[in-house]
PDB file of N, CA and C in Angstrom:
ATOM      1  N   UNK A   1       0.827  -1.168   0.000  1.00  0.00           N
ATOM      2  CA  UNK A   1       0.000   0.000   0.000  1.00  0.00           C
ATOM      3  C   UNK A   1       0.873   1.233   0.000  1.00  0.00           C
ATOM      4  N   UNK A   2       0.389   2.122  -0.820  1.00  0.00           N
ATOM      5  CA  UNK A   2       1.108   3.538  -0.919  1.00  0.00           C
ATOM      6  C   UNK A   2       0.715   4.865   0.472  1.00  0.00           C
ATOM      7  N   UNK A   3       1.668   5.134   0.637  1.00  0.00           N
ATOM      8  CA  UNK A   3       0.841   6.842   0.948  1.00  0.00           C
ATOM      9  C   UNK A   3       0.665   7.529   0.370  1.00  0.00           C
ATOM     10  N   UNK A   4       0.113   8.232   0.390  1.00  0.00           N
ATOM     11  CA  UNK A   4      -0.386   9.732  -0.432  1.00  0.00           C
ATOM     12  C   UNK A   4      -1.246  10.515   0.517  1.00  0.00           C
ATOM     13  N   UNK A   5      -1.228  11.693  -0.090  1.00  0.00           N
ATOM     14  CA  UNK A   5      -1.998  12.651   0.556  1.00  0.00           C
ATOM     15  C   UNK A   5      -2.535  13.096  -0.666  1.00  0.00           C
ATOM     16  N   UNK A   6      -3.985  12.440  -0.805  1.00  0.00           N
ATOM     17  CA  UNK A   6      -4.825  13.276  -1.986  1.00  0.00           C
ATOM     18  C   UNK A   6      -5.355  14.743  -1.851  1.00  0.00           C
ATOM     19  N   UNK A   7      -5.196  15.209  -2.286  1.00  0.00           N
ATOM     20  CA  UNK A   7      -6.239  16.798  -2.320  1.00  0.00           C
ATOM     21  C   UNK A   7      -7.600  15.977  -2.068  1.00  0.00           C
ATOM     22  N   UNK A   8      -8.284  16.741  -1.391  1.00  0.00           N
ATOM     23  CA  UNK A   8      -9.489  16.567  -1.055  1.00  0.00           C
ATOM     24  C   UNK A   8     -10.448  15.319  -0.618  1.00  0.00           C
ATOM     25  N   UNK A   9      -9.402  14.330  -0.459  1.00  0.00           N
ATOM     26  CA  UNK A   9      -9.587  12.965   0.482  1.00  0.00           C
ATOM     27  C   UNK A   9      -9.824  13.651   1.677  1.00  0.00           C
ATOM     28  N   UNK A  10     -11.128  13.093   2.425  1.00  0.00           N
ATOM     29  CA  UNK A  10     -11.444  13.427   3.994  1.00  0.00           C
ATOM     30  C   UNK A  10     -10.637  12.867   4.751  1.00  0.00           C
ATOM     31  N   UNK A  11     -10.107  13.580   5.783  1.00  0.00           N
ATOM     32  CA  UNK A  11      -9.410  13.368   6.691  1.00  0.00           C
ATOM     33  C   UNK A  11     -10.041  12.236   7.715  1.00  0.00           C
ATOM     34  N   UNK A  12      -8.828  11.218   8.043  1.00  0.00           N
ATOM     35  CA  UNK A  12      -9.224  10.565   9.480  1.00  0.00           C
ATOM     36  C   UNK A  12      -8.981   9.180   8.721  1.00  0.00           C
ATOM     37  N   UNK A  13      -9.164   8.237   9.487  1.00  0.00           N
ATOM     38  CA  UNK A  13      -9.052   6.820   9.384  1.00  0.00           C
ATOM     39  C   UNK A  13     -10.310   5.671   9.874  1.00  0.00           C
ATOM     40  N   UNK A  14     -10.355   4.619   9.576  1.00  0.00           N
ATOM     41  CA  UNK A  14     -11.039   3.842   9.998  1.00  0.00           C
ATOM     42  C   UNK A  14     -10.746   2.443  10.451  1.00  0.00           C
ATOM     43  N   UNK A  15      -9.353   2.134  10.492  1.00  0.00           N
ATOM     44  CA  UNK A  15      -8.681   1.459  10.989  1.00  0.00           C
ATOM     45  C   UNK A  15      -7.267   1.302  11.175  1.00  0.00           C
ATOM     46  N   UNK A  16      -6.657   0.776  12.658  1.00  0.00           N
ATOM     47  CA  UNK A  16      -5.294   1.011  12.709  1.00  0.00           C
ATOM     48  C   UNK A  16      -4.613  -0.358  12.669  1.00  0.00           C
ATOM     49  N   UNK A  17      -3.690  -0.694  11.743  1.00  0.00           N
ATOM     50  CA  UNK A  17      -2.753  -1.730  12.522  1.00  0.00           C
ATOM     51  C   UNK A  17      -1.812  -1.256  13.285  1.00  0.00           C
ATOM     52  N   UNK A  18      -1.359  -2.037  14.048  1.00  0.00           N
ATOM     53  CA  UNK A  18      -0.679  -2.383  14.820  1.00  0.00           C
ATOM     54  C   UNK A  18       0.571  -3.468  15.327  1.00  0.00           C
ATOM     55  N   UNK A  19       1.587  -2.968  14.607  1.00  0.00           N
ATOM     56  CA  UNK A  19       3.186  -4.085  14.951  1.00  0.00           C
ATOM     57  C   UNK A  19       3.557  -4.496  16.259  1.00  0.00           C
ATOM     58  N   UNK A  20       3.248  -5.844  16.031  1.00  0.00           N
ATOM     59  CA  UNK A  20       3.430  -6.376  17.536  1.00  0.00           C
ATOM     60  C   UNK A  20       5.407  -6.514  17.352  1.00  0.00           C
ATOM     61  N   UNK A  21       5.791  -6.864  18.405  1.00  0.00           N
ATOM     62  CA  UNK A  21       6.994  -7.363  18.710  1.00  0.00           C
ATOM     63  C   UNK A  21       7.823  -8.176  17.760  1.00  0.00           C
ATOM     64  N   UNK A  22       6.743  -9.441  17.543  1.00  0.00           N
ATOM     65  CA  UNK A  22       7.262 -10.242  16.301  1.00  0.00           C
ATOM     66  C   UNK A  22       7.079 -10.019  14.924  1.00  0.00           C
ATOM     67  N   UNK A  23       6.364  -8.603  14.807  1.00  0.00           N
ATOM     68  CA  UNK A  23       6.152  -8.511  13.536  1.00  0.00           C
ATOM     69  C   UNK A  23       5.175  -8.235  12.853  1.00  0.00           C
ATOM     70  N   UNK A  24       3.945  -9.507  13.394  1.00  0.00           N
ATOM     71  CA  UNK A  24       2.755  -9.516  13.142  1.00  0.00           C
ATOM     72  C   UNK A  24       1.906  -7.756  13.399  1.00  0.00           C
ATOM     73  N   UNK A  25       0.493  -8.164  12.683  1.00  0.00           N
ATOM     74  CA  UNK A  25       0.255  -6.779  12.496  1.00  0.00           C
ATOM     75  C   UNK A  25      -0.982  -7.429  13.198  1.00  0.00           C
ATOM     76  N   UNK A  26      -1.749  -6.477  13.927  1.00  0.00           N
ATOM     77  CA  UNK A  26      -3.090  -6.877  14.621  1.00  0.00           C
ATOM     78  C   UNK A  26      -3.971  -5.288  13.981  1.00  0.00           C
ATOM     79  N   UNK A  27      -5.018  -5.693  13.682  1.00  0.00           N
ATOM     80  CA  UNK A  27      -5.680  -4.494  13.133  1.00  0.00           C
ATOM     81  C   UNK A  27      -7.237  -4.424  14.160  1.00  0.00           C
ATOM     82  N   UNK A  28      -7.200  -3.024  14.410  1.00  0.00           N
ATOM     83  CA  UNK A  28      -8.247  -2.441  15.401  1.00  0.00           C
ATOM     84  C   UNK A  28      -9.319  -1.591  14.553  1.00  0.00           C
ATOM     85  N   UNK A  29     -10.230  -1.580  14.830  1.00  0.00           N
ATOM     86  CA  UNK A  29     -11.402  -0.595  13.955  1.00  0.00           C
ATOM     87  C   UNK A  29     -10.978   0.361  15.012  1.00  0.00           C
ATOM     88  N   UNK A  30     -11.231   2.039  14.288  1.00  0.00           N
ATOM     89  CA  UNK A  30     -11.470   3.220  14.812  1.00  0.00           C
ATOM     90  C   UNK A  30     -12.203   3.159  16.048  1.00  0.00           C
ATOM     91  N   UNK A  31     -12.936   2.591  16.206  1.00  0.00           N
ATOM     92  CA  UNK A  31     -13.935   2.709  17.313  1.00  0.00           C
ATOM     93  C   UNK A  31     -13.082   1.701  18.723  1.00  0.00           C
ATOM     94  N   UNK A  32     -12.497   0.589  18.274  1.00  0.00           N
ATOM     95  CA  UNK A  32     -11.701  -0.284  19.271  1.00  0.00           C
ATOM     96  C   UNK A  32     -10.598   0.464  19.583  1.00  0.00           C
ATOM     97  N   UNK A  33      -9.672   1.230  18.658  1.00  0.00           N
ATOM     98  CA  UNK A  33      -8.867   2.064  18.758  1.00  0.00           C
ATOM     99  C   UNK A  33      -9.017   2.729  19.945  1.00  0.00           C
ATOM    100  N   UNK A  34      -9.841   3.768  19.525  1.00  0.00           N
ATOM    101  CA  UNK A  34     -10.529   5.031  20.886  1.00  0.00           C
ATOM    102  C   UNK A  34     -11.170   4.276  21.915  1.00  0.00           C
ATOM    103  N   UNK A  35     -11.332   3.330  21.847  1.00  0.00           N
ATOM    104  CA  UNK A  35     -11.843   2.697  23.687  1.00  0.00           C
ATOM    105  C   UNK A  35     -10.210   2.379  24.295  1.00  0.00           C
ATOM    106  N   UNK A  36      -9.272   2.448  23.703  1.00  0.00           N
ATOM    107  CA  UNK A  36      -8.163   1.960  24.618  1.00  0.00           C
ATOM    108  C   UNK A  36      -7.912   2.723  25.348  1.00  0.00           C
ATOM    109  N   UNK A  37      -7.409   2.838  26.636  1.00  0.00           N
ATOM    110  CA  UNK A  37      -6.963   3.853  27.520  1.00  0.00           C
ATOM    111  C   UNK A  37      -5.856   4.922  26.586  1.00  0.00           C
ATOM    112  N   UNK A  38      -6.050   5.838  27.434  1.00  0.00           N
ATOM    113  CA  UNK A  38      -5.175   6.940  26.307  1.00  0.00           C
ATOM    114  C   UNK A  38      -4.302   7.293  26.144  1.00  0.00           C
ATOM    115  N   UNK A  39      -3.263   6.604  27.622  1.00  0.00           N
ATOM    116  CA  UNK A  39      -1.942   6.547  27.802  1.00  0.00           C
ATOM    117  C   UNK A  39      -1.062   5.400  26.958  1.00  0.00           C
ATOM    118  N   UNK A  40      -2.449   4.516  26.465  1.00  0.00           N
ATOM    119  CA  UNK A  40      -1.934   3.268  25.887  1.00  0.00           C
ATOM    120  C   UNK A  40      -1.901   4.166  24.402  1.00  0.00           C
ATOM    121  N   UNK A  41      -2.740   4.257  24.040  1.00  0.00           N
ATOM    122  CA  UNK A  41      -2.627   4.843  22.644  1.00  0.00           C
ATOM    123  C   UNK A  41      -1.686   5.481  22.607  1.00  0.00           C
ATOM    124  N   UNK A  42      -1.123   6.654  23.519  1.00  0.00           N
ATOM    125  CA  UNK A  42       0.001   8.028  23.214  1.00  0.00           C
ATOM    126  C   UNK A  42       1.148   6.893  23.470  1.00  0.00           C
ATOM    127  N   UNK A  43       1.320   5.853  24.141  1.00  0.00           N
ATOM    128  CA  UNK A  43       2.368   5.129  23.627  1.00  0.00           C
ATOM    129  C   UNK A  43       2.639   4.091  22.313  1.00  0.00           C
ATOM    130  N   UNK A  44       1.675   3.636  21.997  1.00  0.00           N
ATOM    131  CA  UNK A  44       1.464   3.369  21.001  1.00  0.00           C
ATOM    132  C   UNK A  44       2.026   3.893  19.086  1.00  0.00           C
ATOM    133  N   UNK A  45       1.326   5.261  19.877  1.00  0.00           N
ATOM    134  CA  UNK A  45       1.782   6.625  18.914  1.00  0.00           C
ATOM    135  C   UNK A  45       3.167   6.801  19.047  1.00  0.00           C
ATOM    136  N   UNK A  46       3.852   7.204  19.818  1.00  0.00           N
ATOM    137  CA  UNK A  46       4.857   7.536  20.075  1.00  0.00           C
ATOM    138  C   UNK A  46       5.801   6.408  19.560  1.00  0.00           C
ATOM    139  N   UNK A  47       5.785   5.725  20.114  1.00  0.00           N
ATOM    140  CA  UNK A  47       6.488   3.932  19.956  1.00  0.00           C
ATOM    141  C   UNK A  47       6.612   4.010  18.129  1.00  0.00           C
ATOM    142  N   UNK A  48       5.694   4.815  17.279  1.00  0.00           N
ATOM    143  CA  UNK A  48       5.895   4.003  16.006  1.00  0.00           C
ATOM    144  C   UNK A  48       5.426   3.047  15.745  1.00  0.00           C
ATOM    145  N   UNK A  49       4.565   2.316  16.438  1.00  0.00           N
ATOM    146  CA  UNK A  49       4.202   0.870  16.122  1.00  0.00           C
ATOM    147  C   UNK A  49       2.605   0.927  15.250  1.00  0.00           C
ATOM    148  N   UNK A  50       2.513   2.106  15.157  1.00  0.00           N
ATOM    149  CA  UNK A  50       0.873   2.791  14.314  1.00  0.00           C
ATOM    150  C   UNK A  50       0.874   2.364  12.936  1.00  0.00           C
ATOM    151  N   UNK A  51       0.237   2.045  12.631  1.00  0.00           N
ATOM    152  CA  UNK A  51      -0.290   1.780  10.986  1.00  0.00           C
ATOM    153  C   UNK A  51      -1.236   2.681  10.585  1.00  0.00           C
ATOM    154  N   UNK A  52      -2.025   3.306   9.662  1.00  0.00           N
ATOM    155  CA  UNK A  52      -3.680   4.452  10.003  1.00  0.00           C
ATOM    156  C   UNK A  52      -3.899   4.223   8.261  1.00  0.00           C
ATOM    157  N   UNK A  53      -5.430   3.396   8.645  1.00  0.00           N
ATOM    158  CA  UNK A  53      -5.331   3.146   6.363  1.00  0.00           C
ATOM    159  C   UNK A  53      -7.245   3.735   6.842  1.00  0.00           C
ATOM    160  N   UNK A  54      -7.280   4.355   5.425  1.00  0.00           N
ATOM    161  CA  UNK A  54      -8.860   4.538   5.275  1.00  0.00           C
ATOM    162  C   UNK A  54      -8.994   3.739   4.138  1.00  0.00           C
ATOM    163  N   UNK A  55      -9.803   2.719   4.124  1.00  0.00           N
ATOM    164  CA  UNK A  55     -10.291   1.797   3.337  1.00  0.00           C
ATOM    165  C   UNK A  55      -9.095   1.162   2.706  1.00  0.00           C
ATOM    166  N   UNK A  56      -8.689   1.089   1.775  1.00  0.00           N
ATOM    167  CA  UNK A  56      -7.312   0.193   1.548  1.00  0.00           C
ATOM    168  C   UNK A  56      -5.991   1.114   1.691  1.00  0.00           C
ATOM    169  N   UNK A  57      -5.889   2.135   1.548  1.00  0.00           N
ATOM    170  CA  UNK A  57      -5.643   3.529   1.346  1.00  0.00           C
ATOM    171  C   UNK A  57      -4.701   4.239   2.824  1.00  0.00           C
ATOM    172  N   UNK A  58      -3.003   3.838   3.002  1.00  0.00           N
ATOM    173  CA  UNK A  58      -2.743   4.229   4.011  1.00  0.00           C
ATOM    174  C   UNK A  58      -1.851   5.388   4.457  1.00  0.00           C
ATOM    175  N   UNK A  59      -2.081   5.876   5.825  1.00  0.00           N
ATOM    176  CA  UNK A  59      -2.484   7.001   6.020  1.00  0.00           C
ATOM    177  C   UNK A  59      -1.202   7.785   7.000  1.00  0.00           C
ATOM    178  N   UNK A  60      -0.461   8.824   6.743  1.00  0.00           N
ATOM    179  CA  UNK A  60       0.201   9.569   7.483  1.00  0.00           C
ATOM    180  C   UNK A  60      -0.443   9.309   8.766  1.00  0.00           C
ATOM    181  N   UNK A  61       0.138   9.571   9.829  1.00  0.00           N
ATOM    182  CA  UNK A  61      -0.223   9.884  11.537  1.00  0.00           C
ATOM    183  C   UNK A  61      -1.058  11.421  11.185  1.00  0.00           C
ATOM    184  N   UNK A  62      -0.232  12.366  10.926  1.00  0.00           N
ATOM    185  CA  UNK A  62      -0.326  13.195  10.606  1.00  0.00           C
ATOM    186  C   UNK A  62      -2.100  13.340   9.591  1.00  0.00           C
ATOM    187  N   UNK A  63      -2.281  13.367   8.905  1.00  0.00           N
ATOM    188  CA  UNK A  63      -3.585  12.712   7.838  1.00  0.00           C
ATOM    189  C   UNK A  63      -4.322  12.111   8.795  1.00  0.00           C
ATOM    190  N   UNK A  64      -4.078  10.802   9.191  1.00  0.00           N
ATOM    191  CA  UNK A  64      -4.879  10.501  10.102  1.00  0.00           C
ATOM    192  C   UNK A  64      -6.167  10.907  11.477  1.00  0.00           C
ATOM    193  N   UNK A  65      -5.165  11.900  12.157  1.00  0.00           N
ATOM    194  CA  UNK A  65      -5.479  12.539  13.235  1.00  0.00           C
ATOM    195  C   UNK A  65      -5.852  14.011  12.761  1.00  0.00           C
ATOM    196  N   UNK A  66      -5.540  14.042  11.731  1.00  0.00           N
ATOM    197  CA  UNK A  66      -6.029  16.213  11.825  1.00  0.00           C
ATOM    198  C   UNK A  66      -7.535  15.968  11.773  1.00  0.00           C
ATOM    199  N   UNK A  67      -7.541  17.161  12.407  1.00  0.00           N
ATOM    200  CA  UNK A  67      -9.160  17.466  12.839  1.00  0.00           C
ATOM    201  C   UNK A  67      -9.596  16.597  14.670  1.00  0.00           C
ATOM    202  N   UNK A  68      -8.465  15.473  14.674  1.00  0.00           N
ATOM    203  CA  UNK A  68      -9.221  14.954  16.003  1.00  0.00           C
ATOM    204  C   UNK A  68      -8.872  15.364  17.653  1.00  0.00           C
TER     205      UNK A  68
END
């Protein structure tokens, strides 16, 4: 999957993977995402271990989060 930043693609995501330790990728819907505690997420974030795709389509951190 590519990044890009299209002109006028809506901002935000609808699902995140997630790089575990070994590699593997575990993928969360938006909504499972935001129920995690929020210290877990800002490490998460921080860590690099973020993936952020809207529909096949994946997504800057940055892209992802504006507006939230």
């Amino acid at each position: 999957m590519t990044r890009s930043s299209t002109p006028g693609s809506p901002a935000g995501y609808d699902r995140i993977g997630i790089a575990d330790a070994d590699g593997a990728i575990r993928y969360l819907s938006k909504s499972e995402f935001e129920n995690l505690p929020v210290a877990e997420r800002v490490r998460l974030l921080m860590g690099g271990k973020l993936q952020f795709f809207q529909g096949d389509r994946q997504l800057t951190a940055r892209e992802a989060l504006k507006g939230a």
